[in-house]
Every structure is written in structure tokens, then in C-alpha cells.
Protein backbone atom coordinates (compact mmCIF):
# COMPACT_ATOMS: atom_id res chain seq x y z
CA UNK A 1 -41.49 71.30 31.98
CA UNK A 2 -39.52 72.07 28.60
CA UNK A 3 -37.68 75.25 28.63
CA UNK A 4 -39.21 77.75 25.80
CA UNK A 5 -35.52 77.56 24.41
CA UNK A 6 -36.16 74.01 23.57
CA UNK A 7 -39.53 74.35 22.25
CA UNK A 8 -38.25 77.01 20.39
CA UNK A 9 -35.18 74.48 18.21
CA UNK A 10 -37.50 71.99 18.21
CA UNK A 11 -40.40 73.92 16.36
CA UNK A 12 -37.26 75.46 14.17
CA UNK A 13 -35.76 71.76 13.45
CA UNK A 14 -39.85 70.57 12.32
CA UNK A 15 -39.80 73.47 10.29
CA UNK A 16 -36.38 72.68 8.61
CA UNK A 17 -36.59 69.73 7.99
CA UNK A 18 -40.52 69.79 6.38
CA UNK A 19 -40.02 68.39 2.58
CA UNK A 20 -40.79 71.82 1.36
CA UNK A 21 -38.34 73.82 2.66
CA UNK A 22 -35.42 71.40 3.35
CA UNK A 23 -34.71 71.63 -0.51
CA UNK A 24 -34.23 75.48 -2.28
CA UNK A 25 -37.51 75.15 -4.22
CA UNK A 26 -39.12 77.44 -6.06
CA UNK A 27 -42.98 78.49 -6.24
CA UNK A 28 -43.83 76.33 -9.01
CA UNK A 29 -42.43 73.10 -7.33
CA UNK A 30 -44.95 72.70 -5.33
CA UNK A 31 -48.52 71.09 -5.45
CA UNK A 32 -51.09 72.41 -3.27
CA UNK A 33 -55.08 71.34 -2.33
CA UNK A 34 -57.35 74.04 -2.13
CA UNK A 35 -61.43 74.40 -2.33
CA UNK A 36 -63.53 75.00 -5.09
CA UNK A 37 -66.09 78.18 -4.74
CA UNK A 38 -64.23 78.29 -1.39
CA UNK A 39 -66.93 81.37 0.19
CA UNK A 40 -69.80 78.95 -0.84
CA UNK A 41 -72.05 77.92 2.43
CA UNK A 42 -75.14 75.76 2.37
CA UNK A 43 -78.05 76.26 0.34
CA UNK A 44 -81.21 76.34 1.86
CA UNK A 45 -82.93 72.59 1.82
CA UNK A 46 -86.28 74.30 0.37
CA UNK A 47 -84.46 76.01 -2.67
CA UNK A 48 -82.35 72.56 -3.50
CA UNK A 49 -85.47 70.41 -3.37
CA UNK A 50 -87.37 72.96 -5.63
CA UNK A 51 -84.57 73.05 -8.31
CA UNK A 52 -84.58 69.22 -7.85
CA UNK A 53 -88.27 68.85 -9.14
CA UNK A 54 -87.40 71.81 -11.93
CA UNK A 55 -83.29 70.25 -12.94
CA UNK A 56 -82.36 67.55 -10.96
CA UNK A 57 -78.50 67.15 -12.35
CA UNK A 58 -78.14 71.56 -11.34
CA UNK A 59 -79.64 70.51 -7.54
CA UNK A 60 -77.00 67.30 -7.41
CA UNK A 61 -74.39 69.54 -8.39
CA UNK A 62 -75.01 71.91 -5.71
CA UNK A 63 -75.10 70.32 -3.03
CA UNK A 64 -72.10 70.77 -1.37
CA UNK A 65 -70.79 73.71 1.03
CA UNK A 66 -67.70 74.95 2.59
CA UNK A 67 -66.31 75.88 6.11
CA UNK A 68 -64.98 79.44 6.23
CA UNK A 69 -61.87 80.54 4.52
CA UNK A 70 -59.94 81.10 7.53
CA UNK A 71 -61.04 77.47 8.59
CA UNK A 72 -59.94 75.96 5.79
CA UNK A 73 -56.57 77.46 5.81
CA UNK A 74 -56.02 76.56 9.32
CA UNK A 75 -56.64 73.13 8.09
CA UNK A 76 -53.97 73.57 5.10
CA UNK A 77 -55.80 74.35 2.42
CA UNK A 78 -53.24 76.62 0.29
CA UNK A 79 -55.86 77.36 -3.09
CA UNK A 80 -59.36 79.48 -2.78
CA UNK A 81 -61.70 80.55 -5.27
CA UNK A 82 -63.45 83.60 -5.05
CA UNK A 83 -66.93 84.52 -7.50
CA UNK A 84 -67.31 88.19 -7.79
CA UNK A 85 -69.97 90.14 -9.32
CA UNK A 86 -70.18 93.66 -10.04
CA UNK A 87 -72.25 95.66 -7.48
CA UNK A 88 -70.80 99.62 -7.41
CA UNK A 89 -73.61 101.18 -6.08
CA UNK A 90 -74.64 98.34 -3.72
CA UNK A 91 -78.20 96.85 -3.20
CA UNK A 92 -78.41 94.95 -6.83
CA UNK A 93 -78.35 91.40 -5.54
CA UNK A 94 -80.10 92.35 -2.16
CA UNK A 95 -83.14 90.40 -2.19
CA UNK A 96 -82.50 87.27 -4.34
CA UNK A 97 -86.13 85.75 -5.67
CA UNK A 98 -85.23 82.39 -4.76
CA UNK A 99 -86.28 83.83 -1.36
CA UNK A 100 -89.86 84.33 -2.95
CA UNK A 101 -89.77 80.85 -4.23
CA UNK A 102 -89.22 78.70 -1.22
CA UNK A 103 -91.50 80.72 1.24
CA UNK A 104 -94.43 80.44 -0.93
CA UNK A 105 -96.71 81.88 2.19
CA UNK A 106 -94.76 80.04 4.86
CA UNK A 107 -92.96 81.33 7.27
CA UNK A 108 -90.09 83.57 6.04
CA UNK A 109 -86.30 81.76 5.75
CA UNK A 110 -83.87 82.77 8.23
CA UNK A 111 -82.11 85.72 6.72
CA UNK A 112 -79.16 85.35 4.50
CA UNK A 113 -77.58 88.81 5.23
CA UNK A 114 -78.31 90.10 8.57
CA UNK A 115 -75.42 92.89 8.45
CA UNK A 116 -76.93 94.01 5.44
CA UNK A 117 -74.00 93.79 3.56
CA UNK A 118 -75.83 93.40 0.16
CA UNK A 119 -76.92 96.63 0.54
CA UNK A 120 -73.06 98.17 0.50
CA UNK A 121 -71.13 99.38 -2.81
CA UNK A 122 -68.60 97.10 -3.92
CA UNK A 123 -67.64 93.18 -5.12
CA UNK A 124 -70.49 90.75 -4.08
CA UNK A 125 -69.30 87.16 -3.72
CA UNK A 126 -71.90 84.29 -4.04
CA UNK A 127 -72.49 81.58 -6.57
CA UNK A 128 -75.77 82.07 -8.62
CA UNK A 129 -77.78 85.23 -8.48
CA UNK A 130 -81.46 85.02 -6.99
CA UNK A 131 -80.47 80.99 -6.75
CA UNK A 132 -77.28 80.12 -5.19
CA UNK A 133 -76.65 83.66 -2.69
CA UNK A 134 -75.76 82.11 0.20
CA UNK A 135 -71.88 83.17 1.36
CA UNK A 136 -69.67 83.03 4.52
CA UNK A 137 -68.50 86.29 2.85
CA UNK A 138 -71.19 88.38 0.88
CA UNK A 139 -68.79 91.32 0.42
CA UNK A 140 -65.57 90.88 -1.26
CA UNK A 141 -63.92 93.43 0.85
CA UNK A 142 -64.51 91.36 4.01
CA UNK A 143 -63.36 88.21 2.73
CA UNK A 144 -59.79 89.96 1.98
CA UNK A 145 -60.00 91.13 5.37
CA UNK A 146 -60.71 88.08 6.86
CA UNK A 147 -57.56 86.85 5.03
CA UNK A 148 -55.28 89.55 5.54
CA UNK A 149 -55.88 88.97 9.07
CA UNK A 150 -55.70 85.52 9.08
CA UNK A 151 -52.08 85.95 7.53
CA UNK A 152 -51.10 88.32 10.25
CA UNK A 153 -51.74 86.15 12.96
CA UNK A 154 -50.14 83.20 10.73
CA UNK A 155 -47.20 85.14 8.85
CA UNK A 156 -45.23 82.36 7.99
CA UNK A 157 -47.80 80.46 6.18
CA UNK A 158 -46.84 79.11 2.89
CA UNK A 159 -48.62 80.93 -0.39
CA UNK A 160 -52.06 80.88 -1.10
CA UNK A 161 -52.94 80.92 -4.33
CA UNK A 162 -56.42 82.36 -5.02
CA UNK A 163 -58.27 81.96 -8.25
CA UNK A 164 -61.30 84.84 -9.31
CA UNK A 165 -64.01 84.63 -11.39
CA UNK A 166 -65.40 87.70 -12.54
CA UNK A 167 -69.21 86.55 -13.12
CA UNK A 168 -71.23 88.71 -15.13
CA UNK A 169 -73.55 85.96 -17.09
CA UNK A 170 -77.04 86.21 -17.61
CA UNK A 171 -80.15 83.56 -16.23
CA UNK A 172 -83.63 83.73 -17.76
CA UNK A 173 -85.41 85.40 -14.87
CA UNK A 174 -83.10 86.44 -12.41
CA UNK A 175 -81.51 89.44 -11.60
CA UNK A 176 -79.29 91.13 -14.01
CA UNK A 177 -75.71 91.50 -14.02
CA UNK A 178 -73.32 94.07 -14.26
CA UNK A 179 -70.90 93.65 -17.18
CA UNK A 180 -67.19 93.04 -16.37
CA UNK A 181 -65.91 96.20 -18.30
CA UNK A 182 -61.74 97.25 -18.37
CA UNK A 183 -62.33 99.34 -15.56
CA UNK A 184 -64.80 97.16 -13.52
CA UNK A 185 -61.81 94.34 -13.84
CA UNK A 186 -59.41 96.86 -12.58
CA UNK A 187 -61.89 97.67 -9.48
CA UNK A 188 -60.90 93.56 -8.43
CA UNK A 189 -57.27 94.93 -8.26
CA UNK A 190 -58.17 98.16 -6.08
CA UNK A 191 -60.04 95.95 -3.85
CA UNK A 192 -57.55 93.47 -3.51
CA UNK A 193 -54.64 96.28 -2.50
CA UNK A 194 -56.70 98.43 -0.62
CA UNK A 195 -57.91 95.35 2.01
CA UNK A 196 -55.70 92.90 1.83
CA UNK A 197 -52.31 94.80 0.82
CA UNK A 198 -49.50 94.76 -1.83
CA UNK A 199 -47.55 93.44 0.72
CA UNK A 200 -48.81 90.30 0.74
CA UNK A 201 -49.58 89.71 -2.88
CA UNK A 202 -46.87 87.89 -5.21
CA UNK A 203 -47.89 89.70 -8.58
CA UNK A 204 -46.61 89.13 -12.55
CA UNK A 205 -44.34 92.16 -12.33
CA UNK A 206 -42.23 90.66 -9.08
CA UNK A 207 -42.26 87.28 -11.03
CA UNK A 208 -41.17 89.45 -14.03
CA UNK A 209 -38.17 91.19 -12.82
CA UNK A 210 -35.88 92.73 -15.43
CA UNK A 211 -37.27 90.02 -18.20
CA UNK A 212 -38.90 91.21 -21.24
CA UNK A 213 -42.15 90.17 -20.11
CA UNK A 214 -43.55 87.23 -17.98
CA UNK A 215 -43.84 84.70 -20.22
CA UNK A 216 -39.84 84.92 -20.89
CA UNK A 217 -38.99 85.32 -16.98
CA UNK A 218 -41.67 81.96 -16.45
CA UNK A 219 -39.47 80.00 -19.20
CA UNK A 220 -36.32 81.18 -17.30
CA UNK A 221 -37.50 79.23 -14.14
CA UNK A 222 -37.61 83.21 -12.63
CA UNK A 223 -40.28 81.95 -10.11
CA UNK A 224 -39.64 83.35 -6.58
CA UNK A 225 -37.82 80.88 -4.01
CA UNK A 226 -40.45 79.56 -2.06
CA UNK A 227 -39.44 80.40 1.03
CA UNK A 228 -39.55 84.28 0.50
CA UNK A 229 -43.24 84.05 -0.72
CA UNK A 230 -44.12 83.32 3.22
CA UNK A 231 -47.42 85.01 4.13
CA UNK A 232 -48.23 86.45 0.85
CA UNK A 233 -51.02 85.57 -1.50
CA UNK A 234 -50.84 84.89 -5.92
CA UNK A 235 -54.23 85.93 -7.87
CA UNK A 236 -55.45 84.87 -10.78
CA UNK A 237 -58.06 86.09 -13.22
CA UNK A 238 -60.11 82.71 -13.94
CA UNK A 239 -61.28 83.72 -17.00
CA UNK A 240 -62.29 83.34 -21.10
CA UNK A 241 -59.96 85.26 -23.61
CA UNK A 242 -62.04 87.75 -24.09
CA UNK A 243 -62.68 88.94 -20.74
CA UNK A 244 -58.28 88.74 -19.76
CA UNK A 245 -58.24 90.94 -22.51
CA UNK A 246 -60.47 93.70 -21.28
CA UNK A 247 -58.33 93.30 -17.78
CA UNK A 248 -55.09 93.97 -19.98
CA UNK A 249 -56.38 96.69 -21.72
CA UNK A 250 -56.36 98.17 -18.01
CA UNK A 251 -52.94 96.25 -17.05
CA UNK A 252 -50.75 95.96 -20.31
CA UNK A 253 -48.16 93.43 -20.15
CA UNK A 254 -49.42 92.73 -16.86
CA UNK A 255 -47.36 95.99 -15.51
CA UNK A 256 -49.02 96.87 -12.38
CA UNK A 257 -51.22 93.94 -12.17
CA UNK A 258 -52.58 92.49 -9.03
CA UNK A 259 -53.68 89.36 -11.38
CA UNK A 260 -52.23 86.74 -13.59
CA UNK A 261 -54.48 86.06 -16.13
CA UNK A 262 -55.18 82.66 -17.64
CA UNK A 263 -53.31 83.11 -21.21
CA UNK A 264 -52.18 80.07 -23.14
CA UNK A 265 -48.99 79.76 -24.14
CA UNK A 266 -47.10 81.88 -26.41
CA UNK A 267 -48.53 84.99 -24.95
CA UNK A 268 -46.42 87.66 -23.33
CA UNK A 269 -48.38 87.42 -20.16
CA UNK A 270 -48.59 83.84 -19.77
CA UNK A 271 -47.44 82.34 -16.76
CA UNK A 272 -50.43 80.38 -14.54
CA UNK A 273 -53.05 78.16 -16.59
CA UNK A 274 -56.54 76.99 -16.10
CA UNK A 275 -57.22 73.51 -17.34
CA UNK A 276 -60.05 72.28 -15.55
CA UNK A 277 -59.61 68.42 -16.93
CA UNK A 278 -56.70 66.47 -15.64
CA UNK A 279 -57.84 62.94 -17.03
CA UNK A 280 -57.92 64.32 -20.77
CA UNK A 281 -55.13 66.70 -20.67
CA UNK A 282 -52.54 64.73 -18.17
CA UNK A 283 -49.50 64.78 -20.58
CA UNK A 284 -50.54 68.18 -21.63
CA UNK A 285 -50.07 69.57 -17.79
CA UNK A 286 -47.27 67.93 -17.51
CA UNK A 287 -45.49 69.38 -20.18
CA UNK A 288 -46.47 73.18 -19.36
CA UNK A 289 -45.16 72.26 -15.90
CA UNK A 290 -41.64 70.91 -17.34
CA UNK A 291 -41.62 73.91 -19.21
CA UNK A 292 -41.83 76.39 -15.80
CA UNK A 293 -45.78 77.50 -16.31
CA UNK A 294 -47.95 76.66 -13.06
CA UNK A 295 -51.54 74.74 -14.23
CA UNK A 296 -54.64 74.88 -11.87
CA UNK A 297 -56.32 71.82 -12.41
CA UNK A 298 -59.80 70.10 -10.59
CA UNK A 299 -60.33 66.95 -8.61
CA UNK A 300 -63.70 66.44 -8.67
CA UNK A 301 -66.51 68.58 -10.59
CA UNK A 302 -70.52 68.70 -10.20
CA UNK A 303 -70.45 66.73 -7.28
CA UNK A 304 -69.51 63.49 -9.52
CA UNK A 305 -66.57 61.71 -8.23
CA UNK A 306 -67.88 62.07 -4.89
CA UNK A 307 -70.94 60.45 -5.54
CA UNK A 308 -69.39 57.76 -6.91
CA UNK A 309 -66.33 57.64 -4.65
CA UNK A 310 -64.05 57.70 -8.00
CA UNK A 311 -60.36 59.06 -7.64
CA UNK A 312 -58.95 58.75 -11.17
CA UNK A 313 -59.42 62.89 -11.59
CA UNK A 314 -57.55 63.00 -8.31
CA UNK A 315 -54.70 60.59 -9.52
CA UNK A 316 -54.47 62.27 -13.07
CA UNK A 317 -54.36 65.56 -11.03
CA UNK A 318 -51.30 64.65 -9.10
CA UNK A 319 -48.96 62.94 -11.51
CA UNK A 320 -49.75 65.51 -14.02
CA UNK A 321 -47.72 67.81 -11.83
CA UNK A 322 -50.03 70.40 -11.86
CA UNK A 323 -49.56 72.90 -8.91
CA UNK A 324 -52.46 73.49 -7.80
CA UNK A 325 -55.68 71.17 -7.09
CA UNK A 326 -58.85 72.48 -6.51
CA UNK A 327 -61.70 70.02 -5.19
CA UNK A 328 -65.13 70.49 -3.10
CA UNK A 329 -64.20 67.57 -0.86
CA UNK A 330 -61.02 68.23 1.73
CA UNK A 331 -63.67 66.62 4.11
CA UNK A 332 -66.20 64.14 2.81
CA UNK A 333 -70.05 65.14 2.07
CA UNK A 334 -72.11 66.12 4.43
CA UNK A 335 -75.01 65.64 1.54
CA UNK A 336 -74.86 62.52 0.86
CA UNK A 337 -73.36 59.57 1.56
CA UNK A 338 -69.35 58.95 0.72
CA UNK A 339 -65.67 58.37 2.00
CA UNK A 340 -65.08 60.54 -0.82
CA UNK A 341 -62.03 62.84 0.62
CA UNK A 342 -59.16 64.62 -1.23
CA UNK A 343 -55.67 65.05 0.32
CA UNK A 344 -52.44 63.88 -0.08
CA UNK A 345 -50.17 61.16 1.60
CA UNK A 346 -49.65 61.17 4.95
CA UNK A 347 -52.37 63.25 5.58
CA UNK A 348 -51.31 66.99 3.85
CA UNK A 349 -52.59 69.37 1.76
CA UNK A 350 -49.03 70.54 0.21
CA UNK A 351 -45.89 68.75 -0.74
CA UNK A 352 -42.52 68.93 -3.32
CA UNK A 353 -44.45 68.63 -6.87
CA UNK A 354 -43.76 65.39 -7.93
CA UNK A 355 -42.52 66.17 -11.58
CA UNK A 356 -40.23 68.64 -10.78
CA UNK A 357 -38.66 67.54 -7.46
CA UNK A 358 -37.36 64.11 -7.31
């Protein structure tokens, strides 16, 4: 039997010599997979074939599902992406009407919320009110639990970057939202430090330091090593102009943030993009990445390249250099039939980013 002594150098050699931490990279020289609408589970086969006869192309592109979030990061999934609606006093979204829809007499579906966690003040996290509720995490308190814990029993896991989308849009006849006010944007950061902890979040003001502001420390190439972001998590407000600007009424300059927000360029608080399209803005990417920003960039969208077992998004994705790659298919459909399947060479889900490590 091996002594533990040698299993011990042996894990420590594997670990030293991985590609991403033989070389003294930063955070934003790396590219990551993650999942798209990562807390999304299956929805029920009655309520998909009854928006299929009502939309067909909004049924196709929901058909797809995730494992939970601590599954997928055991797998090495290193991006999540987290809807959250407004819910303070609790109960809002607590019986969704597509319920009423697909038991139309018959016997009642199995229920979606058995802890009655609907019911409870705070962040909801689903899809689609009344029409896409179904969530391995309904609260967003216990899916920051389930991922604080997850990085205590893993705490030297490489950063997860996690994007948010604070949904607050209206569909003729279904349950009404809650605006995303200043203050409602600032409840996402209370949540966020009071159950899954400042100590594991990498925030603007620690990418910052003494720099004017973080767009300046972001064109200094100030990102963190990334070997002292280990077991920590990055946030990002996934949002329209408008709405990062209620957040920074709350947060000026980002001071105090738990979020980066998705500014373009030339903004004080710039510093991690959103550009959904890899295939029409592939130079584009690549030049905010030569130029230190980090750029959050899709695979696949709408269940489309899946279907049709098409990878150009994918390529565009990767030699754009963009650091982060979000898809719905680290494992192929279990909805239809394709090989479809997103991951890097050799099998990962993380490696040096090919533009700025050679």
C-alpha cells in the first residue's frame, strides 16, 4: 500500500504541474465552461406539450434541464447563472397557473415545492413565472448555501464565476412582478454576504485596490493572481443599462459592491462584459480581452446548436478569448436526440485562455 506521504507529493506534483497554475496567471487568463440558467430542472412534459400547440419555437427552446449546482461543479463547471425575482414578503409566485393548465381535471402534478419554500420572504429563483417554476433551488438563500458549503468541503476549487439576472418583466396573464428598485438590487448583495460570505466573494473593490476606479485598475492588468482567488466566488449583475444603474445608485463606483455590473467600456465601473454572440462579435471579444476586461460569452442559445449538432458558436467562443462560456449542454440532451456536448480538449471544463497565455 502507498504511504499517505506519497499520496500526499503526488496529489501536490498533479496539482503543480496542472496548466493553470504551473504559470503565475492571473484571473482573466483563464477560460472557463459553465451552465446556462444553471438552477433550471425539468419542466413538466404536460406544460411543454401545451406551449408546443400554443408557440412551438418557446417549447423547443425549453426543453432542456440541469443537474444541481453542486453536481455540476463537482463535474468542473466553473460559471452559473442564477434568475432572481423579487419576493420580500414571500408567497407571490406560490402557486404558478401553469399548474391549473396542465391538470385540467386530472389528477394533480406532483408538487413542485414540497418544503414550501415559495411561501418564505426573500429571492425566488426559477425561469418563467406561472410557466417555467420548476428549480433545484426555489429560494435564493439556499442555493448560496448549497454553494458555500460545497466550497467548504472543496476549498481549493478554482473561482466560480456566477452571473445574476434580476428578472422583473411582465407576461400577459401571469403573475406580476416585483420591480427591481435601488434597494431591491442591493437586497441581491445582502443575500449574497449574509449566506454565502464576503469571504468567499472576489468583489470590484478587491480588484480595485488603490486605483482610481475599476475600470483603470482592469486596464492595469490589476486582476488578482489566480491562485489566491481559491475557493471564492465573482458576481455579476447580468443586466440592461438602465437597471446597473439603479444598482449603482445603491453601490457608487462599485464601492462596497458584491456585483460587477455589465458596463461597456469607458465607464468607471467597467471591468466584466456580457456579449451573448461570439460568431458576430469574435474580433470584438478579443480585443476587450487584450485590453484586460473579462467577456461572458454563450455557446449555444434556444436549444439551436444542439439540435443541429453545430459548433461554430462554440469555436468563435474559444478563440475569441473570452473567459467565460456559458452553454446548456456540458452533457448532451436528454430531449432530444444529439452528440451535441460542450467542453474543452482533453476532456476539461477550464484551461490557460488561449489569447492571453501562449
Amino acid at each position: 500500500m502507498k504511504s499517505t506521504l506519497y499520496l500526499i507529493l503526488t496529489a501536490l506534483f498533479l496539482w503543480l504541474s496542472s496548466p493553470l497554475y504551473a504559470q503565475d496567471i492571473k484571473l482573466n487568463q483563464i477560460q472557463v465552461i459553465g451552465s446556462h440558467n444553471s438552477y433550471k430542472s425539468d419542466m413538466a412534459p404536460e406544460l411543454l406539450q401545451y406551449l408546443a400547440k400554443v408557440n412551438p419555437a418557446a417549447s423547443q427552446s425549453l426543453e432542456y434541464a440541469h443537474i444541481p449546482l453542486e453536481e455540476q461543479l463537482d463535474l468542473g463547471l466553473r460559471n452559473l447563472e442564477l434568475d432572481v425575482f423579487h419576493d420580500p414578503e414571500g408567497g407571490r409566485y406560490s402557486h404558478p397557473k401553469g399548474l391549473d393548465l396542465i391538470q385540467n381535471g386530472q389528477k394533480p402534478t406532483p408538487d413542485h415545492d414540497p418544503s414550501g419554500a415559495l411561501l418564505k420572504p426573500g429571492m425566488k429563483l426559477f425561469h418563467v413565472q406561472d410557466l417555467d417554476f420548476k428549480s433545484h433551488y426555489l429560494l435564493f438563500a439556499d442555493a448560496l448555501k448549497a454553494l458555500k458549503k460545497w466550497s467548504k468541503n472543496h476549498p481549493e476549487h478554482s473561482p466560480v464565476f456566477v452571473l445574476i439576472n434580476a428578472k422583473d418583466g411582465n407576461i400577459p396573464n401571469t403573475q406580476p412582478t416585483l420591480p427591481f428598485t435601488s434597494s431591491a438590487l442591493d437586497s441581491i448583495d445582502l443575500e449574497i454576504r449574509t449566506h454565502l460570505g464576503m469571504e468567499h466573494l472576489i468583489t470590484p473593490d478587491l480588484v480595485r485596490g488603490n486605483h482610481k476606479d475599476l475600470e483603470t485598475a482592469v486596464l492595469a492588468n490589476s486582476w488578482p493572481a489566480l491562485e489566491k482567488m481559491k475557493g471564492k466566488f465573482l458576481f455579476v449583475l447580468d443586466e440592461k443599462e438602465e437597471k446597473i444603474d439603479r444598482y449603482l445608485h445603491a453601490k457608487p463606483n462599485l464601492e462596497n459592491a458584491v456585483l460587477f455590473v455589465n458596463k461597456k467600456e469607458g465607464h468607471p465601473t467597467a471591468g466584466f462584459r456580457i456579449i451573448n454572440d461570439p460568431v458576430k462579435n469574435e474580433a470584438y471579444i478579443r480585443d476587450l480581452v487584450k485590453k484586460g476586461y473579462m467577456i461572458r460569452t454563450r455557446a449555444d442559445a434556444d436549444t439551436k446548436e444542439a439540435r443541429n449538432e453545430d459548433y461554430t458558436r462554440f469555436e468563435k467562443a474559444q478563440t475569441s478569448g473570452a473567459q467565460v462560456i456559458s452553454t446548456d449542454y456540458y452533457h448532451p440532451s436528454s430531449f432530444f436526440n444529439s452528440n451535441y456536448k460542450v467542453i474543452f480538449e482533453g476532456n476539461k471544463y477550464e484551461r490557460p485562455n488561449p489569447v492571453l497565455v501562449k
